[in-house]
Protein backbone atom coordinates (compact mmCIF):
# COMPACT_ATOMS: atom_id res chain seq x y z
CA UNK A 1 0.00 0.00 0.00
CA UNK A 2 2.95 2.61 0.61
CA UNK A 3 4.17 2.25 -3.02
CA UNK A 4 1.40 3.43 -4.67
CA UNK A 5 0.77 6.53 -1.94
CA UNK A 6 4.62 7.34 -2.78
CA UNK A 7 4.29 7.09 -5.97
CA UNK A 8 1.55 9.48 -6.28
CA UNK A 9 3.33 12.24 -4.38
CA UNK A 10 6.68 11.63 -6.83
CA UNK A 11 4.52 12.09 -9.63
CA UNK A 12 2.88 14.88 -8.21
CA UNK A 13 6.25 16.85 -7.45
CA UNK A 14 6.99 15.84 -10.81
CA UNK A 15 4.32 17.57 -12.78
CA UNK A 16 4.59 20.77 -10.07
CA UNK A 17 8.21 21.21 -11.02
CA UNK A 18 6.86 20.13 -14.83
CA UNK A 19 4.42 23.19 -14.87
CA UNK A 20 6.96 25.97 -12.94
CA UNK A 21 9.42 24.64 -15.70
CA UNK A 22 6.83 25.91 -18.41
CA UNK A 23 6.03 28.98 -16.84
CA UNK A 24 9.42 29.91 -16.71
CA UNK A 25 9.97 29.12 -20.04
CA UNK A 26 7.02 30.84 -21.82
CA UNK A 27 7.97 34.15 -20.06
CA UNK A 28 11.21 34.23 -21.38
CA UNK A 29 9.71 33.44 -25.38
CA UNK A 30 7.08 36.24 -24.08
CA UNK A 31 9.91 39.11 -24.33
CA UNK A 32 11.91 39.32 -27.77
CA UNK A 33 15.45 39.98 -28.16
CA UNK A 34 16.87 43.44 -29.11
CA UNK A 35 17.04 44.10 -32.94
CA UNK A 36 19.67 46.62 -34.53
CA UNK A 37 18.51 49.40 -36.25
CA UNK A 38 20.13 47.42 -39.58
CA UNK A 39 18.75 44.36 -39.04
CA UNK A 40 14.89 46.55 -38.77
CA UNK A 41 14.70 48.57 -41.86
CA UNK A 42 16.25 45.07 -43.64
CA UNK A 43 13.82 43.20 -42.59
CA UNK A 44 10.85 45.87 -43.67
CA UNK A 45 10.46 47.50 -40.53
CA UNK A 46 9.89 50.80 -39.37
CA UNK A 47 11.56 52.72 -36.14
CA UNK A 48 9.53 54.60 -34.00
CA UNK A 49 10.91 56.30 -30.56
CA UNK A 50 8.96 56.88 -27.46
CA UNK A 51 9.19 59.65 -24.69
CA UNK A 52 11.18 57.17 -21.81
CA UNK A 53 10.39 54.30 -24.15
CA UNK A 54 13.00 54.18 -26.34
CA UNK A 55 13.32 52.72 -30.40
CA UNK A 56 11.06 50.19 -31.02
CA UNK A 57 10.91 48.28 -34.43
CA UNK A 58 7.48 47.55 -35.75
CA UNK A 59 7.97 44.14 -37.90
CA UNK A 60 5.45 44.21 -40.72
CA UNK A 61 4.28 40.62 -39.28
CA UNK A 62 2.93 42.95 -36.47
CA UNK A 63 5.79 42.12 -33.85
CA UNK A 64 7.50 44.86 -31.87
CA UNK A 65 11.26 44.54 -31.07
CA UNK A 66 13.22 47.24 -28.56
CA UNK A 67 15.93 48.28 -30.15
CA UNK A 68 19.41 47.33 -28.97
C-alpha cells in the first residue's frame, strides 16, 4: 500500500516542477530579443521612438522589437 501513496506524491512533485518549468519558459519566449537598427529597416520594418520608451521596431508581421 505505501508504493502506490509514494508514488503518487513523486509524480505529483513531478508535474509541479513540470508546470513551474513551463512557466518559466514561456515568459522568457514572451519578451523578444533586441534588434539593430540594420537588421529593422532590412527586414521591412519601421523605427519609432517613445518619450522614456526608447526605439522600437514595428515588424510588418505585427511584432514589436526594442531596439538594442
Amino acid at each position: 500500500m505505501r508504493v502506490p501513496r509514494r508514488l503518487g506524491l513523486v509524480l505529483s512533485v513531478a508535474a509541479l516542477a513540470g508546470v513551474s518549468a513551463v512557466g518559466t519558459v514561456t515568459a522568457q519566449a514572451a519578451t523578444p530579443p533586441p534588434i539593430t537598427r540594420e537588421a529593422c529597416t532590412v527586414a521591412g520594418g519601421q523605427i519609432s521612438t517613445s518619450p522614456g520608451g526608447g526605439a522600437v521596431c514595428a515588424l510588418p508581421d505585427g511584432s514589436r522589437q526594442p531596439i538594442a
